[in-house]
C-alpha atoms as a PDB file:
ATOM      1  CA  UNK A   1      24.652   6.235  -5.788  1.00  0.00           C
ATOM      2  CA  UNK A   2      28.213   5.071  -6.851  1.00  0.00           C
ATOM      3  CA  UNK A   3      29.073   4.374 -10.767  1.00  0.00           C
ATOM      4  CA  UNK A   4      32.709   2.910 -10.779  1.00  0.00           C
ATOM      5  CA  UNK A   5      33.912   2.056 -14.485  1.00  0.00           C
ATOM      6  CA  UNK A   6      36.846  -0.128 -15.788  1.00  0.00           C
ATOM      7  CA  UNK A   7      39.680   1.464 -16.325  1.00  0.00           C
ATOM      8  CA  UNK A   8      41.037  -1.660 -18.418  1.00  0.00           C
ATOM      9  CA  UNK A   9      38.556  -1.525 -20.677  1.00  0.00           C
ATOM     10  CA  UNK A  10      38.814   1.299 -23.591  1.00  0.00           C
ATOM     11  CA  UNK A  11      35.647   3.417 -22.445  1.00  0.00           C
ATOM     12  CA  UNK A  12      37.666   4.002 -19.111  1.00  0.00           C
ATOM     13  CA  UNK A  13      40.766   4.070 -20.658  1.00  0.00           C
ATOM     14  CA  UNK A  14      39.417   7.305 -22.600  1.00  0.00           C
ATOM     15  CA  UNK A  15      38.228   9.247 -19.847  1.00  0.00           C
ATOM     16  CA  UNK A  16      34.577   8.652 -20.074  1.00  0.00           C
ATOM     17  CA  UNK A  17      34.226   8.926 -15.988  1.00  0.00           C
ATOM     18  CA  UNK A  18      34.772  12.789 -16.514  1.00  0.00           C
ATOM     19  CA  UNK A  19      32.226  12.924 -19.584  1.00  0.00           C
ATOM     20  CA  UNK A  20      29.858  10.676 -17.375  1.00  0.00           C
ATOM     21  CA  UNK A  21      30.233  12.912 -14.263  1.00  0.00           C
ATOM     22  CA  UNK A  22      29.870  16.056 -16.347  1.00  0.00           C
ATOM     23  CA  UNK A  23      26.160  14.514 -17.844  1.00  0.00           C
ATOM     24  CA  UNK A  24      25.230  13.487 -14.577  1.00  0.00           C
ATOM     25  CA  UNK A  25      25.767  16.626 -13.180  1.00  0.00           C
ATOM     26  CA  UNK A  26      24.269  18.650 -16.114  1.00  0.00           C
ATOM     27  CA  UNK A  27      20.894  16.418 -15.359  1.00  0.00           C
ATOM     28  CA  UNK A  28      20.926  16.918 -11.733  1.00  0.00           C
ATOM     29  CA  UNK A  29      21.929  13.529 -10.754  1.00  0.00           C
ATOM     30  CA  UNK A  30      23.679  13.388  -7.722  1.00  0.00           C
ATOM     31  CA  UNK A  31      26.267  10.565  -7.695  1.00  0.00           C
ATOM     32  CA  UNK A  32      29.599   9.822  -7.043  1.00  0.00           C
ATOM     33  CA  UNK A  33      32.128   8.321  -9.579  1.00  0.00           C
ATOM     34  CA  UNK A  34      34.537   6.116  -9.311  1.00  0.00           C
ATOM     35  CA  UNK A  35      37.264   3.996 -11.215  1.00  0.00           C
ATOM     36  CA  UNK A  36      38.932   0.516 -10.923  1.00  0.00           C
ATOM     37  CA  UNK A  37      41.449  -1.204 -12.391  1.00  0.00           C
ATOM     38  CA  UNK A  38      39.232  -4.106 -13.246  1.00  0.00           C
ATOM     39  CA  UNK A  39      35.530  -5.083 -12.954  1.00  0.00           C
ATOM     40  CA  UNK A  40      36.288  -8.464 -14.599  1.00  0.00           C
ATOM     41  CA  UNK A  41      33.495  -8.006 -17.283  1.00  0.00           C
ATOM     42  CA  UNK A  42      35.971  -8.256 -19.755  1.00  0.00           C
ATOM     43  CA  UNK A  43      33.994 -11.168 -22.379  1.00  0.00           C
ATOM     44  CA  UNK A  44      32.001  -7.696 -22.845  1.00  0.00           C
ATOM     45  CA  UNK A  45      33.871  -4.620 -22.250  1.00  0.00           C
ATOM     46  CA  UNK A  46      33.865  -1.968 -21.156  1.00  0.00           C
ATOM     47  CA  UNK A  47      32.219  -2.299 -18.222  1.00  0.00           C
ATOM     48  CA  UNK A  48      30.714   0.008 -15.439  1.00  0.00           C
ATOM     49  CA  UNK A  49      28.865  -0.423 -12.479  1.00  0.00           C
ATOM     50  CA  UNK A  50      26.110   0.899 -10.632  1.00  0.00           C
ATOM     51  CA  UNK A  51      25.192   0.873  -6.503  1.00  0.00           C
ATOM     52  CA  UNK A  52      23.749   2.282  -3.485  1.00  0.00           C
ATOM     53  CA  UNK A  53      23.310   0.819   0.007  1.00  0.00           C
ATOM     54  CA  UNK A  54      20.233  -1.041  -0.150  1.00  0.00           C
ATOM     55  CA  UNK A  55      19.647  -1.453  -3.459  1.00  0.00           C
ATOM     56  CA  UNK A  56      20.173  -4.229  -6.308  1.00  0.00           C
ATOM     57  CA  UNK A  57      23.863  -3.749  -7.932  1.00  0.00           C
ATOM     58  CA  UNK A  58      23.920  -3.588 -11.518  1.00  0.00           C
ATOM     59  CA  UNK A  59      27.097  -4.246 -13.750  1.00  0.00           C
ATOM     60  CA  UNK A  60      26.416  -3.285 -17.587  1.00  0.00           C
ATOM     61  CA  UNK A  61      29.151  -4.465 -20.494  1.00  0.00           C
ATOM     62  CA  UNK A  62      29.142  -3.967 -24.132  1.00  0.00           C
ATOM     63  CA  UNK A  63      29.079  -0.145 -23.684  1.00  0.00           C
ATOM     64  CA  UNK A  64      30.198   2.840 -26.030  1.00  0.00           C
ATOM     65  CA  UNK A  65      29.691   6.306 -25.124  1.00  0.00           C
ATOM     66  CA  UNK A  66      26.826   5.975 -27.928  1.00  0.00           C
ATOM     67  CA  UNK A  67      25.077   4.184 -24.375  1.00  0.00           C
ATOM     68  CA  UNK A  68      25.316   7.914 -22.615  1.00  0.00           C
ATOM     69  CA  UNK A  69      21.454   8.816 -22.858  1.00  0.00           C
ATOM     70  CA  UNK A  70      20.657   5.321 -21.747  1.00  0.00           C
ATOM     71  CA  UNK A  71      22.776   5.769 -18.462  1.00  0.00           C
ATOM     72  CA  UNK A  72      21.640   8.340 -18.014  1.00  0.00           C
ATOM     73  CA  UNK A  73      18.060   7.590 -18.019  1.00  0.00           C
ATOM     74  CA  UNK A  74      19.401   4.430 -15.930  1.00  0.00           C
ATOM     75  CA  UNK A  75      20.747   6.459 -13.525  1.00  0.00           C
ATOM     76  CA  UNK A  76      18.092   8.972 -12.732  1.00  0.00           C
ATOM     77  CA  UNK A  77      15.527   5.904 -12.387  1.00  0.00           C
ATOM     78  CA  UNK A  78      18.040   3.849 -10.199  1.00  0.00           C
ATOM     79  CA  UNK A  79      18.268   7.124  -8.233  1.00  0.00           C
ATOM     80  CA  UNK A  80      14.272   7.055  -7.966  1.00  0.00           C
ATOM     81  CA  UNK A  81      13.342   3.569  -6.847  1.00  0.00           C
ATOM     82  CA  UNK A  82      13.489   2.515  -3.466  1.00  0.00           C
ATOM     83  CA  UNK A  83      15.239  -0.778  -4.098  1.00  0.00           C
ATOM     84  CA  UNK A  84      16.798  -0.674  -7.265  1.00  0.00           C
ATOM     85  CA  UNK A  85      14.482  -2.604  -9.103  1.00  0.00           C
ATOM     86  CA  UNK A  86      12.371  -1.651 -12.126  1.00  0.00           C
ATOM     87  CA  UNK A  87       9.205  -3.040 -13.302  1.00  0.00           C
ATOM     88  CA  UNK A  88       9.507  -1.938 -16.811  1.00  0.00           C
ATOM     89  CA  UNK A  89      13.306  -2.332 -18.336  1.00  0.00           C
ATOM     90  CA  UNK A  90      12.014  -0.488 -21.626  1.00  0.00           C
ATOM     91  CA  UNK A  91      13.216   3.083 -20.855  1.00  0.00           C
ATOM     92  CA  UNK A  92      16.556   2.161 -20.156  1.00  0.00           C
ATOM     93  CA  UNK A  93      16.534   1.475 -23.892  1.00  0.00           C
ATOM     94  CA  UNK A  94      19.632  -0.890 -25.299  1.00  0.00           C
ATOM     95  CA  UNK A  95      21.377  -0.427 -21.899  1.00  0.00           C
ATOM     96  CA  UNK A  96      18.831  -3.574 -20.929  1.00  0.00           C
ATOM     97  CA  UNK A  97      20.187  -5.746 -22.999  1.00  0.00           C
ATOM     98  CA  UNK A  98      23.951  -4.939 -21.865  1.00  0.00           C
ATOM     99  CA  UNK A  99      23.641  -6.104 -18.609  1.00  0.00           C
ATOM    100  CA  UNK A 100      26.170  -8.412 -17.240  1.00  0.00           C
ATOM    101  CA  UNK A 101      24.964  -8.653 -13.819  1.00  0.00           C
ATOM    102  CA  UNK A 102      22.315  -8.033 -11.179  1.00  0.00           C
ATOM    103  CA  UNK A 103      23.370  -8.107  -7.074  1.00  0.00           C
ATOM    104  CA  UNK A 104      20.104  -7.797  -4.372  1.00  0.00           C
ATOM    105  CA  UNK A 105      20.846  -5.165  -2.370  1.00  0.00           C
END
């Protein structure tokens, strides 16, 4: 899996892809991270992004490194579905309601 964040937005701006890595790696989660200038979710910044090849994209806004746990969570069920999808958005706690976008893989 690939997690790219904003680096326009503050969350990128102050170095949360080395605190995200760091968690990810502490859980076991294998993933690679990435930054961009601009993932154009800027009505609800910061923004950050989530993919793998044949899976749904996922673009979540509104987020605060308060949202940590939740991406985490996120990331490790992302990593365990076969698609992407999820039948139940409950665990992923308040990160549900901060997403900005949904891509089929």
């Amino acid at each position: 899996m690939k997690i790219t964040l904003c680096t326009s937005c503050a969350l990128g701006r102050g170095g949360f892809a080395a605190v995200l890595g760091e968690a990810l790696a502490a859980e076991g989660i294998a993933a690679g991270i990435a930054t961009t200038d601009c993932l154009s979710g800027c009505a609800r910044p910061s923004s950050l992004a989530f993919r793998a090849p044949g899976k749904t994209a996922y673009l979540f806004g509104d987020l605060t490194e308060a949202d940590l746990p939740d991406l985490l969570t996120f990331a490790r069920l992302y990593a365990a579905s076969a698609d992407g999808t999820f039948a139940d958005a409950r665990p992923l706690g308040g990160l549900r309601f901060k997403a900005l976008a949904r891509i089929p893989g």
